[in-house]
Protein backbone atom coordinates (compact mmCIF):
# COMPACT_ATOMS: atom_id res chain seq x y z
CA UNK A 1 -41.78 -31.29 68.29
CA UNK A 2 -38.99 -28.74 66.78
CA UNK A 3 -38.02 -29.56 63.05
CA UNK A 4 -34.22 -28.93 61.74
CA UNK A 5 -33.77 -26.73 59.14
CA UNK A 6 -30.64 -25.95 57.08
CA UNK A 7 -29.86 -22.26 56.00
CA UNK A 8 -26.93 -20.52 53.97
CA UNK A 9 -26.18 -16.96 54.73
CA UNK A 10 -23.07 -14.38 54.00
CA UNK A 11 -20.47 -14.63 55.78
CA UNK A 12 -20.75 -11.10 57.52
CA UNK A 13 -24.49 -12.11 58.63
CA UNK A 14 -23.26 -15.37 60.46
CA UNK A 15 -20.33 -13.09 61.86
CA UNK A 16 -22.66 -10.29 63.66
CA UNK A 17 -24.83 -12.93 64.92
CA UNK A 18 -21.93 -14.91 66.38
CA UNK A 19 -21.07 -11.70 67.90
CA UNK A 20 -24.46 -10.91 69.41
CA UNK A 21 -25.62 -14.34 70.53
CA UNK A 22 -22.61 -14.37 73.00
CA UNK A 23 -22.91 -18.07 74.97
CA UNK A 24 -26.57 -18.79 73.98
CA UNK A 25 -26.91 -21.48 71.42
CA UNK A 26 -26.90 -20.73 67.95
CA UNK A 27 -30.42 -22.28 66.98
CA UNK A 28 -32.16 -20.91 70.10
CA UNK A 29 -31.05 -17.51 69.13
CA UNK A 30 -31.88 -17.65 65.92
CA UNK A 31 -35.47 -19.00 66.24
CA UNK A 32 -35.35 -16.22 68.60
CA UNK A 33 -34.83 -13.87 66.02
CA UNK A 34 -37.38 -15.26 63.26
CA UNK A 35 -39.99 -15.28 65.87
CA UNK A 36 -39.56 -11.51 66.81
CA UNK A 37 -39.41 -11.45 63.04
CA UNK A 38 -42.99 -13.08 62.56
CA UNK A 39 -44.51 -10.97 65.28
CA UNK A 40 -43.23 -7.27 63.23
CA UNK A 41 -43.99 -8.93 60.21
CA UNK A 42 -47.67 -10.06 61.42
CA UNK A 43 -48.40 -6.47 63.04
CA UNK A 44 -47.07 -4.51 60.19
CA UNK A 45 -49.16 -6.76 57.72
CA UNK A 46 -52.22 -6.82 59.78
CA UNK A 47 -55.63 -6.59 57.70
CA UNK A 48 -53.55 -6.65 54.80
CA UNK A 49 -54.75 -9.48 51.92
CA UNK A 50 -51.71 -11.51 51.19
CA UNK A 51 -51.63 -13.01 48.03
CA UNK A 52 -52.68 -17.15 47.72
CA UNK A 53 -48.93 -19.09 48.15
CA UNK A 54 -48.67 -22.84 47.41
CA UNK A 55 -47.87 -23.01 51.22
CA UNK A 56 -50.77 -20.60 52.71
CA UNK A 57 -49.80 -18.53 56.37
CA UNK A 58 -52.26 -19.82 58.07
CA UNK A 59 -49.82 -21.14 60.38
CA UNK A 60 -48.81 -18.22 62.10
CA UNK A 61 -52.30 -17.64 63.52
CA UNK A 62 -51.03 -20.57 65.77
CA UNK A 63 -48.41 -19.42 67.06
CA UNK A 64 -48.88 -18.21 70.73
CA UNK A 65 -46.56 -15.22 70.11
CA UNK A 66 -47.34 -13.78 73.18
CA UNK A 67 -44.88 -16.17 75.36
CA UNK A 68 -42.00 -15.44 73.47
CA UNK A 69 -39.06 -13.42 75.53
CA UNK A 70 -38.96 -10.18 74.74
């Protein structure tokens, strides 16, 4: 089950990803993104404590990173 999300962003960022995406759909390439985003940010943050957060990332030890296209 995918959930919809709504995001703002500047009006340059939305440009250079409209640029880059090219004919894929906007949402697929930009869950594309976050995910390659989770995957640096998991590796580079690995064995490091992060602090307690009302919503806890826990989560991302779910996620089956591995399948994602590179």
């Amino acid at each position: 089950m995918k959930h919809n999300i709504s995001i703002t962003m500047d009006q340059k960022l939305f440009r250079e990803l409209e640029n880059i995406r090219g004919r894929e759909k906007r949402s697929t390439f930009i869950e594309h993104l976050i995910v390659l985003g989770l995957k640096t940010y998991v590796n580079k943050n690995e064995g490091i404590e992060v602090k307690q957060r009302k919503a806890p990332l826990t989560f991302l030890s779910t996620l089956d990173l591995s399948q994602t296209k590179q």
